[in-house]
PDB file of N, CA and C in Angstrom:
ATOM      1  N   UNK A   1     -94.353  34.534  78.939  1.00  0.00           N
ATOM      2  CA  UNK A   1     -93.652  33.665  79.827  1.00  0.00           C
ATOM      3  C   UNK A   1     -92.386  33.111  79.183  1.00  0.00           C
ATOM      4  N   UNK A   2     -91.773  32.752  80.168  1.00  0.00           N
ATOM      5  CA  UNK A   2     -90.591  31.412  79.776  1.00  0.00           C
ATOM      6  C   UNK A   2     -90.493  30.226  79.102  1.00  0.00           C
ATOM      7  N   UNK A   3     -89.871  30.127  77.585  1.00  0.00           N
ATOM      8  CA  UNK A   3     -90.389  29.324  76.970  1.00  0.00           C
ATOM      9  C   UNK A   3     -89.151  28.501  76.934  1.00  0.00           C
ATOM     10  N   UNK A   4     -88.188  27.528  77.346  1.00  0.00           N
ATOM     11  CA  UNK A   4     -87.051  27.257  76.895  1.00  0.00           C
ATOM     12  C   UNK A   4     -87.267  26.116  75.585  1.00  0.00           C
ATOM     13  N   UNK A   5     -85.984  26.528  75.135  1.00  0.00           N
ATOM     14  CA  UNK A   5     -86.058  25.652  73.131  1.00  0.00           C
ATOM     15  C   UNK A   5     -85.578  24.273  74.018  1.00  0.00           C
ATOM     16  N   UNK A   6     -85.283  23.440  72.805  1.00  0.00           N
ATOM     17  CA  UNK A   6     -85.214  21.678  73.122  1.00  0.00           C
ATOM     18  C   UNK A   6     -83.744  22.249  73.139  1.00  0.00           C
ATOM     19  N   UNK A   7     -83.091  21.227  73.995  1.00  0.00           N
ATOM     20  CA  UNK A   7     -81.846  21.283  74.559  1.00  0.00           C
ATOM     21  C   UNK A   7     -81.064  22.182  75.206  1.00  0.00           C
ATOM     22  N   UNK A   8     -81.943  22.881  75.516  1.00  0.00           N
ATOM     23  CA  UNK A   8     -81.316  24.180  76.633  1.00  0.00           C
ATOM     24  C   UNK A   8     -81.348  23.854  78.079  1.00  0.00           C
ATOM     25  N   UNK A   9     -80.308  24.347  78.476  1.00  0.00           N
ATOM     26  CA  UNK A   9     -79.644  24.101  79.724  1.00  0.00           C
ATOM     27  C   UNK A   9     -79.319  25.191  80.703  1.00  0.00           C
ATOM     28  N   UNK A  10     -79.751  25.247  81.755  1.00  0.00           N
ATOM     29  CA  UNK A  10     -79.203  26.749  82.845  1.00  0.00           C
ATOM     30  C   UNK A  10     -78.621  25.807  84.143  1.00  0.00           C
ATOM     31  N   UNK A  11     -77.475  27.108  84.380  1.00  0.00           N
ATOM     32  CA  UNK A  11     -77.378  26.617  86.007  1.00  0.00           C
ATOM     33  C   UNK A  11     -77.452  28.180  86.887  1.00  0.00           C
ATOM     34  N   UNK A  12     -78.367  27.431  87.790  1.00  0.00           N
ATOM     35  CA  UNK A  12     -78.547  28.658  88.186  1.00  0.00           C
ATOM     36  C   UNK A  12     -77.867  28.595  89.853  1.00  0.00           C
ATOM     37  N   UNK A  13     -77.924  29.574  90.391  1.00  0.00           N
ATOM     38  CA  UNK A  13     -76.388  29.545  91.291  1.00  0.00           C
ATOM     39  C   UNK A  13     -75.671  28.740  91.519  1.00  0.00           C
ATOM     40  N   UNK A  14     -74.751  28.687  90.230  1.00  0.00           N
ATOM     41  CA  UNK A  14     -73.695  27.398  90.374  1.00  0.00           C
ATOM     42  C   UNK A  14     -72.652  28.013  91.551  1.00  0.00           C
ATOM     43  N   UNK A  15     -71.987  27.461  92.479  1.00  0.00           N
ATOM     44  CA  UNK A  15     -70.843  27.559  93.145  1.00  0.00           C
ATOM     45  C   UNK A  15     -69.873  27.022  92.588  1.00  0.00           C
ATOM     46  N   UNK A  16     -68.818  27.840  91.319  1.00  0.00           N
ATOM     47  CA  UNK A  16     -68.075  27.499  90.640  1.00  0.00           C
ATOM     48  C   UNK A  16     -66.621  27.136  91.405  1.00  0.00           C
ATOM     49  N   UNK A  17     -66.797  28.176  92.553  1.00  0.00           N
ATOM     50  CA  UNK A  17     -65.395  27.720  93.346  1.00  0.00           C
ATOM     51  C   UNK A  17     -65.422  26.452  94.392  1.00  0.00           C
ATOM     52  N   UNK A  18     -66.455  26.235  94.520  1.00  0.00           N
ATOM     53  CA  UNK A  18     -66.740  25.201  95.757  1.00  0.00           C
ATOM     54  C   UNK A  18     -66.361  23.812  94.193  1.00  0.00           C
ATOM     55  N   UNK A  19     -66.903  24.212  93.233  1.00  0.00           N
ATOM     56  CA  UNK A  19     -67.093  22.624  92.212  1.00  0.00           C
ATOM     57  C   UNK A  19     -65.436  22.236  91.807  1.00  0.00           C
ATOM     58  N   UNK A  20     -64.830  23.618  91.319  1.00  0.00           N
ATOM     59  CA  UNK A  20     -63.714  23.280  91.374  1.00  0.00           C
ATOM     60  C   UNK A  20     -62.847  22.904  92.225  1.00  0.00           C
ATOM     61  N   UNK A  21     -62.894  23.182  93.392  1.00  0.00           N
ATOM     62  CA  UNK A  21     -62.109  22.799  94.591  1.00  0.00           C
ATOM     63  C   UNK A  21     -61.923  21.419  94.686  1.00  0.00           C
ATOM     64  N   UNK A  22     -63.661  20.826  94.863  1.00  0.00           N
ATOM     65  CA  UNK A  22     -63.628  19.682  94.647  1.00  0.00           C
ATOM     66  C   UNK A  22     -62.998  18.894  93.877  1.00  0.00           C
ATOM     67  N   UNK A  23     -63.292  19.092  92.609  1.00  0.00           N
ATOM     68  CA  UNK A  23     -62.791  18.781  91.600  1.00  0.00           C
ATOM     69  C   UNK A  23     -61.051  18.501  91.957  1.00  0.00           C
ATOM     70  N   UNK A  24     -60.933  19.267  91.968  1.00  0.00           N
ATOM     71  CA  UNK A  24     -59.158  19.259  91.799  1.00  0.00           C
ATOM     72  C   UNK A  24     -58.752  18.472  93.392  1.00  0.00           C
ATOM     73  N   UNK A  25     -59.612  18.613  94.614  1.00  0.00           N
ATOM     74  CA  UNK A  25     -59.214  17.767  95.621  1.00  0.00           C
ATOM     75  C   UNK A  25     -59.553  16.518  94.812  1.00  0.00           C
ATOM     76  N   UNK A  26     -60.282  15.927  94.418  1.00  0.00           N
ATOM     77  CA  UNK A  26     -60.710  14.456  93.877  1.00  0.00           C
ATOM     78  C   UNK A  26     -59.372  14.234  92.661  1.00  0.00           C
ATOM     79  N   UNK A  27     -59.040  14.644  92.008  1.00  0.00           N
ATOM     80  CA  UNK A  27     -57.879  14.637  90.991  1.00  0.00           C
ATOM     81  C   UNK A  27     -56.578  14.325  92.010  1.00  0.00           C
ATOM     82  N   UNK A  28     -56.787  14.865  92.907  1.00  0.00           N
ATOM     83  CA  UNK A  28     -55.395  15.172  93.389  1.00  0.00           C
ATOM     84  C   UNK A  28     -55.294  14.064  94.205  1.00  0.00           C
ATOM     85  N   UNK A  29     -56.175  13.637  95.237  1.00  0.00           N
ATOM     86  CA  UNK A  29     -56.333  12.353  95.826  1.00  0.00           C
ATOM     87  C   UNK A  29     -56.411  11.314  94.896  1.00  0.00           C
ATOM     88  N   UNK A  30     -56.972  10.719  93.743  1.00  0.00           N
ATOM     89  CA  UNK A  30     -56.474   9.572  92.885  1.00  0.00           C
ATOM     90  C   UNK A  30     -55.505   9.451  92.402  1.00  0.00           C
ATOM     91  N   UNK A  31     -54.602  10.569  92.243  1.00  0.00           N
ATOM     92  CA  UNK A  31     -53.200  10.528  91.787  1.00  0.00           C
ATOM     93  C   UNK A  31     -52.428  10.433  92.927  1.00  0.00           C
ATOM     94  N   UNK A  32     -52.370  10.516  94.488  1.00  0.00           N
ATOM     95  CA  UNK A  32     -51.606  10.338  95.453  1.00  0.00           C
ATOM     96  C   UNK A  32     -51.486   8.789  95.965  1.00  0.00           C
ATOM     97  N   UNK A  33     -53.152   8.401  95.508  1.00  0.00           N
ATOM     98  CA  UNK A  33     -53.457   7.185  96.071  1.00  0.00           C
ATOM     99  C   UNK A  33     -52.860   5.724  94.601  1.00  0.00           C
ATOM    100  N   UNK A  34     -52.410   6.199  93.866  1.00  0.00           N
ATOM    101  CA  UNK A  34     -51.796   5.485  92.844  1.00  0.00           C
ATOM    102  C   UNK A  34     -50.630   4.972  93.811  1.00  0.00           C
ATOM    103  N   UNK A  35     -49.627   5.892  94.735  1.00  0.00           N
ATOM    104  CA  UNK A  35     -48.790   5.630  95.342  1.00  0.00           C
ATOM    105  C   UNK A  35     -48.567   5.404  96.573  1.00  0.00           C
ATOM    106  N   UNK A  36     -49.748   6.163  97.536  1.00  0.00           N
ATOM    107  CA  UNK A  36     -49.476   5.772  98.902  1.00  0.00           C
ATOM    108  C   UNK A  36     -51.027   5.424  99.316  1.00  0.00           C
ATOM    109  N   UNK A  37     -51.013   5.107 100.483  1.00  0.00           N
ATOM    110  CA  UNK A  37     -52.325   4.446 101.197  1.00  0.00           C
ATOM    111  C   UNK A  37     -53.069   5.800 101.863  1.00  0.00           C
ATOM    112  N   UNK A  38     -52.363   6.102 102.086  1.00  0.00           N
ATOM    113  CA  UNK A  38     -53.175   7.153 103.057  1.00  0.00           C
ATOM    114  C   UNK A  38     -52.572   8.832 102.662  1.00  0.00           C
ATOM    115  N   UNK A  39     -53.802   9.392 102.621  1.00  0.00           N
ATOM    116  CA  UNK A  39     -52.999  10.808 102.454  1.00  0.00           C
ATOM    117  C   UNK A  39     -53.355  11.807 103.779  1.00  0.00           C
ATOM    118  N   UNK A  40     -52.918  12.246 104.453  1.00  0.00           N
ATOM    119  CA  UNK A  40     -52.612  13.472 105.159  1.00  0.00           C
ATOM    120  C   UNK A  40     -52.882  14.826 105.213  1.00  0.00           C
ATOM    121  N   UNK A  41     -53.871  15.541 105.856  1.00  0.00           N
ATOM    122  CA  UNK A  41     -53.958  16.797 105.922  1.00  0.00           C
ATOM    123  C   UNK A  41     -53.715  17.690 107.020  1.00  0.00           C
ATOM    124  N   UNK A  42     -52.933  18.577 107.082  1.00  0.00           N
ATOM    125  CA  UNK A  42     -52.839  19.331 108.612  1.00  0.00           C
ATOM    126  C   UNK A  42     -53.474  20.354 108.553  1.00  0.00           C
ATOM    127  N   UNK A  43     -54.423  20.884 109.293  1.00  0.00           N
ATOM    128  CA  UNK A  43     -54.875  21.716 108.898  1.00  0.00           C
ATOM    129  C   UNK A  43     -55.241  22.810 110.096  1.00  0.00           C
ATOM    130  N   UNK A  44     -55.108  23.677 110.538  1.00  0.00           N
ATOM    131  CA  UNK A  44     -54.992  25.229 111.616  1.00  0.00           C
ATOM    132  C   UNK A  44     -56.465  24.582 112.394  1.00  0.00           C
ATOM    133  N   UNK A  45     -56.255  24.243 113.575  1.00  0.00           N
ATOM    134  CA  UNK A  45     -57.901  24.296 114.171  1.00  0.00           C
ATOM    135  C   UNK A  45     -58.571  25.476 114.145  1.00  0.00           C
ATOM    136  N   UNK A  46     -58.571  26.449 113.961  1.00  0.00           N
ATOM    137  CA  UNK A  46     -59.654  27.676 113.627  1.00  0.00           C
ATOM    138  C   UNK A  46     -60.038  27.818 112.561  1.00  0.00           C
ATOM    139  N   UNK A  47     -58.926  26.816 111.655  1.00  0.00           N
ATOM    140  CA  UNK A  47     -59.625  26.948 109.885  1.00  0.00           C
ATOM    141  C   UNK A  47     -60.878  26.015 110.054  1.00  0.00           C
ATOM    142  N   UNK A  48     -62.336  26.020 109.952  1.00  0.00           N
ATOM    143  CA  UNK A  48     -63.102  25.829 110.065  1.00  0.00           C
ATOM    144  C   UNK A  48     -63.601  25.210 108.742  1.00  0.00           C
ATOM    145  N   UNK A  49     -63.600  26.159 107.484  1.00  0.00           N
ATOM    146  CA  UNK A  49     -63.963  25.952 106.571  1.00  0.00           C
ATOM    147  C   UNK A  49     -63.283  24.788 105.896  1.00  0.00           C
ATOM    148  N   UNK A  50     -61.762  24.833 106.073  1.00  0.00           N
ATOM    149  CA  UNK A  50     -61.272  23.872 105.529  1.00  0.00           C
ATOM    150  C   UNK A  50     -61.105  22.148 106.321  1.00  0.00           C
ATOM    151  N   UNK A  51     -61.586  22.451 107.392  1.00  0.00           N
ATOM    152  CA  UNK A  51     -62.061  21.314 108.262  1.00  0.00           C
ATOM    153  C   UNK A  51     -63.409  20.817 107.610  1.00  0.00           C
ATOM    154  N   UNK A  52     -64.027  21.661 107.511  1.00  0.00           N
ATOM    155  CA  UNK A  52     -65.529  21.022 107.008  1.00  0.00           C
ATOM    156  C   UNK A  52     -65.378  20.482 105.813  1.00  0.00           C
ATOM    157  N   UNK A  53     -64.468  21.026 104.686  1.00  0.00           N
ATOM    158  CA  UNK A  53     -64.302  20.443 103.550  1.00  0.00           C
ATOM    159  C   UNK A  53     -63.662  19.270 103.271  1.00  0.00           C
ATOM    160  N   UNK A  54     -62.408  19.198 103.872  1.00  0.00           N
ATOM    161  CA  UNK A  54     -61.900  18.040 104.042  1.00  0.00           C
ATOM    162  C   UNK A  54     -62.695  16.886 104.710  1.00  0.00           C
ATOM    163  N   UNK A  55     -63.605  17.375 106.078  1.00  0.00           N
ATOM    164  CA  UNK A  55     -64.449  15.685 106.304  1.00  0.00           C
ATOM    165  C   UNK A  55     -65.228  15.485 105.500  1.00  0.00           C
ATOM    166  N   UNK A  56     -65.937  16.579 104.266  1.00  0.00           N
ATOM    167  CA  UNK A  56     -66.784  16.380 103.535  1.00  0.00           C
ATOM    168  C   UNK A  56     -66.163  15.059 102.775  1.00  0.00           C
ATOM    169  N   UNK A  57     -65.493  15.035 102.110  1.00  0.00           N
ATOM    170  CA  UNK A  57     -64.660  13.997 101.418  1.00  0.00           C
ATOM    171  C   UNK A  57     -64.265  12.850 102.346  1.00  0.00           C
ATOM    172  N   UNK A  58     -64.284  12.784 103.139  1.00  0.00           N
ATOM    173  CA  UNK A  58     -64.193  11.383 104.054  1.00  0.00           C
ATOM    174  C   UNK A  58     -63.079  11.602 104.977  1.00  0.00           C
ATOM    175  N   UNK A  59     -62.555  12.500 104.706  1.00  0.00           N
ATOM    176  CA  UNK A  59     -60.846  12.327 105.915  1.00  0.00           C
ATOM    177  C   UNK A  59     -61.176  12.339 107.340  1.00  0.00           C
ATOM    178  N   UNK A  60     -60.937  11.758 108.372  1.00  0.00           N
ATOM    179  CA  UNK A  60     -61.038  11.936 109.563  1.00  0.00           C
ATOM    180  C   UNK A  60     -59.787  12.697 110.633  1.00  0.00           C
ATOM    181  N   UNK A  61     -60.499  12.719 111.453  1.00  0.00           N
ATOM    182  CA  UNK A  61     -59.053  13.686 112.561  1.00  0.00           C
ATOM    183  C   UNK A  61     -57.967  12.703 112.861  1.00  0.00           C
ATOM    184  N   UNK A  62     -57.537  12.568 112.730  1.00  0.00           N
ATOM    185  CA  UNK A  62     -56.084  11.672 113.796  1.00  0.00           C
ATOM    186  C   UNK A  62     -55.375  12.077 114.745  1.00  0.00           C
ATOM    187  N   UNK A  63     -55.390  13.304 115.040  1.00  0.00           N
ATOM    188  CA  UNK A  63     -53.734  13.925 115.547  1.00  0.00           C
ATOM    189  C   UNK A  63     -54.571  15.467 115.953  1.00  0.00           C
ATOM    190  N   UNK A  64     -53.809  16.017 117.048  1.00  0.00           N
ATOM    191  CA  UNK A  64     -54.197  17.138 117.284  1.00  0.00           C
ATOM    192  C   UNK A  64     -51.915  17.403 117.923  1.00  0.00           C
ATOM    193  N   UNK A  65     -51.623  18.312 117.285  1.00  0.00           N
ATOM    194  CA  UNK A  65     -50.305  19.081 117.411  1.00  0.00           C
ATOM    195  C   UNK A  65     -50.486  20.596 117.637  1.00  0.00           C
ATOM    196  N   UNK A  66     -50.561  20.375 119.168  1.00  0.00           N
ATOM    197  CA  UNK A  66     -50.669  21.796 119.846  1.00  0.00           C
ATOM    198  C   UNK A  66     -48.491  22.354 119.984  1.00  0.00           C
ATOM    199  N   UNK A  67     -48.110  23.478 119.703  1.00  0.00           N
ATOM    200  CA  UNK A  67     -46.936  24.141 119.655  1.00  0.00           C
ATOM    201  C   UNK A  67     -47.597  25.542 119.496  1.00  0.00           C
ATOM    202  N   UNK A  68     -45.607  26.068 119.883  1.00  0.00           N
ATOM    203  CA  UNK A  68     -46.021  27.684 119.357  1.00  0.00           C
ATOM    204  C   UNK A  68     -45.044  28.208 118.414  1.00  0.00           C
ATOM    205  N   UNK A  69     -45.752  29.009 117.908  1.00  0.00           N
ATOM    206  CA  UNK A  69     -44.918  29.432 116.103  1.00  0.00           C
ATOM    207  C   UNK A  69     -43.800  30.182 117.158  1.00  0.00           C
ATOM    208  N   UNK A  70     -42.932  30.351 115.782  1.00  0.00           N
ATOM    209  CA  UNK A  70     -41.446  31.085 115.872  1.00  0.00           C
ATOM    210  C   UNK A  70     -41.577  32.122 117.202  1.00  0.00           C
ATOM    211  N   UNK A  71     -42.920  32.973 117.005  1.00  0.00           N
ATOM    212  CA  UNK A  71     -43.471  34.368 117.784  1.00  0.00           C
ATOM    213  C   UNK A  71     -44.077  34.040 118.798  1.00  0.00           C
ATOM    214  N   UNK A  72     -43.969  32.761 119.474  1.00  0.00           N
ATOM    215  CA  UNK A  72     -44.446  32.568 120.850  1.00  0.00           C
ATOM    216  C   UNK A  72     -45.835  32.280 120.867  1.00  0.00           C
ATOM    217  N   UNK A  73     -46.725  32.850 119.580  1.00  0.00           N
ATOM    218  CA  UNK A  73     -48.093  32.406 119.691  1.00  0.00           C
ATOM    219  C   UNK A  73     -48.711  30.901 119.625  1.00  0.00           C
ATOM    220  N   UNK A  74     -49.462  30.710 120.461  1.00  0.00           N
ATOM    221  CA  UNK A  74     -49.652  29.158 120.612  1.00  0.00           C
ATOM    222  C   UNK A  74     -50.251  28.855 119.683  1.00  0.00           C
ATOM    223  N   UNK A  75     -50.925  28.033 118.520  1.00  0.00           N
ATOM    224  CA  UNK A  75     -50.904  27.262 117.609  1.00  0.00           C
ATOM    225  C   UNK A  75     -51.397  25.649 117.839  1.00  0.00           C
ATOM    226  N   UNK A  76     -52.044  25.345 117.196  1.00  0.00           N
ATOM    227  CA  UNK A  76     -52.862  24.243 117.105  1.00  0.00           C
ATOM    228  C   UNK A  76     -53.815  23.707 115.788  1.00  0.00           C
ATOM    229  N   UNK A  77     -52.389  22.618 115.591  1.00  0.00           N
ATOM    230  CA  UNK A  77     -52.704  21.812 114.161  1.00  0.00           C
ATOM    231  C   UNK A  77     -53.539  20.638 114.248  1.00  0.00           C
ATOM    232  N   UNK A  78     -54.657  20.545 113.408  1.00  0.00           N
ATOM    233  CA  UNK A  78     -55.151  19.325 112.973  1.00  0.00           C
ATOM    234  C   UNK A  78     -54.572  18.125 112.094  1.00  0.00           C
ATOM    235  N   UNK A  79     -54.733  16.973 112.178  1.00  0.00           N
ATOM    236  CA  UNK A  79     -54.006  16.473 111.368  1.00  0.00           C
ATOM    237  C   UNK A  79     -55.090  15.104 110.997  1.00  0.00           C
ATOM    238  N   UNK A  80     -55.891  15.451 109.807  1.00  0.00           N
ATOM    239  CA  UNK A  80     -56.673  14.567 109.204  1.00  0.00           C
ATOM    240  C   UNK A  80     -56.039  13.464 108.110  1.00  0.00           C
ATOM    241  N   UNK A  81     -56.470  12.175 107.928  1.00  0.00           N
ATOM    242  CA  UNK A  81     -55.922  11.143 107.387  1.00  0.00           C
ATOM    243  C   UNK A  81     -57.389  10.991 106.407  1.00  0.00           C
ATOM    244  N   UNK A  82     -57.002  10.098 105.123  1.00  0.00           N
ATOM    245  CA  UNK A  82     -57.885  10.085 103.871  1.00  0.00           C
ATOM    246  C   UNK A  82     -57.006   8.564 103.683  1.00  0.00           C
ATOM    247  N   UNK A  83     -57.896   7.449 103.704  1.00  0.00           N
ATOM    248  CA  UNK A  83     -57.004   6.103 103.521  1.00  0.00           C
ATOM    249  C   UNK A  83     -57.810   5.897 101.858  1.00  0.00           C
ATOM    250  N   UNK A  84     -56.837   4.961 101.055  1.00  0.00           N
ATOM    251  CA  UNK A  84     -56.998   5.074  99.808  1.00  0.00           C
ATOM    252  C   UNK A  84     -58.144   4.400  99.705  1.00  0.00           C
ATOM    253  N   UNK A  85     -59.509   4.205  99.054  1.00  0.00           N
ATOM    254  CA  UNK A  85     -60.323   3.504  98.988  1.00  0.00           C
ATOM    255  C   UNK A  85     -60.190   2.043  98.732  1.00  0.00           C
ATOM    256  N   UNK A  86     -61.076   1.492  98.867  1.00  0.00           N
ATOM    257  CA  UNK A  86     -60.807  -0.444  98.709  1.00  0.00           C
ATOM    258  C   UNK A  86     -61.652  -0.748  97.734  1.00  0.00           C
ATOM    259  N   UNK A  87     -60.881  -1.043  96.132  1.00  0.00           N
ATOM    260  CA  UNK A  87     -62.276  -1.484  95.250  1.00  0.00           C
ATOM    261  C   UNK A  87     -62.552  -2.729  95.206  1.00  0.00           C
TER     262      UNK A  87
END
């Protein structure tokens, strides 16, 4: 069997891209929020994934900006807000 020694450590299916993402969204939001109150995301309503990620972190919807690109195709932006936390 499986014996592990003293101080051994596994990760077992780490999601290295999901940790970093995070990561660097959380970096990137304490350094915005040094300067402004609220930060801003626009984001494609069919991007799904990046909708889910962003409310994961707290941002909410604000704004929906329906237009059409250069090529006539209609288009529809999200536009999520992230207010700086209150310590």
């Amino acid at each position: 069997g499986y014996e592990p020694g003293i101080g051994s450590t596994r990760f077992y299916d780490l999601d290295t891209v999901n940790a970093y993402n995070r990561e660097m969204k959380r970096l990137l939001l304490d350094h915005a929020f040094q300067f402004v109150e609220t930060v801003v995301f626009p984001i494609g309503e069919d991007n799904l994934r990046s909708r889910k990620a962003i409310e994961k972190i707290g941002a909410v919807l604000v704004e929906r900006d329906s237009r059409a690109l250069p090529n006539g195709t209609p288009f529809t932006e999200l536009i999520y807000a992230k207010k700086r936390p209150v310590l």
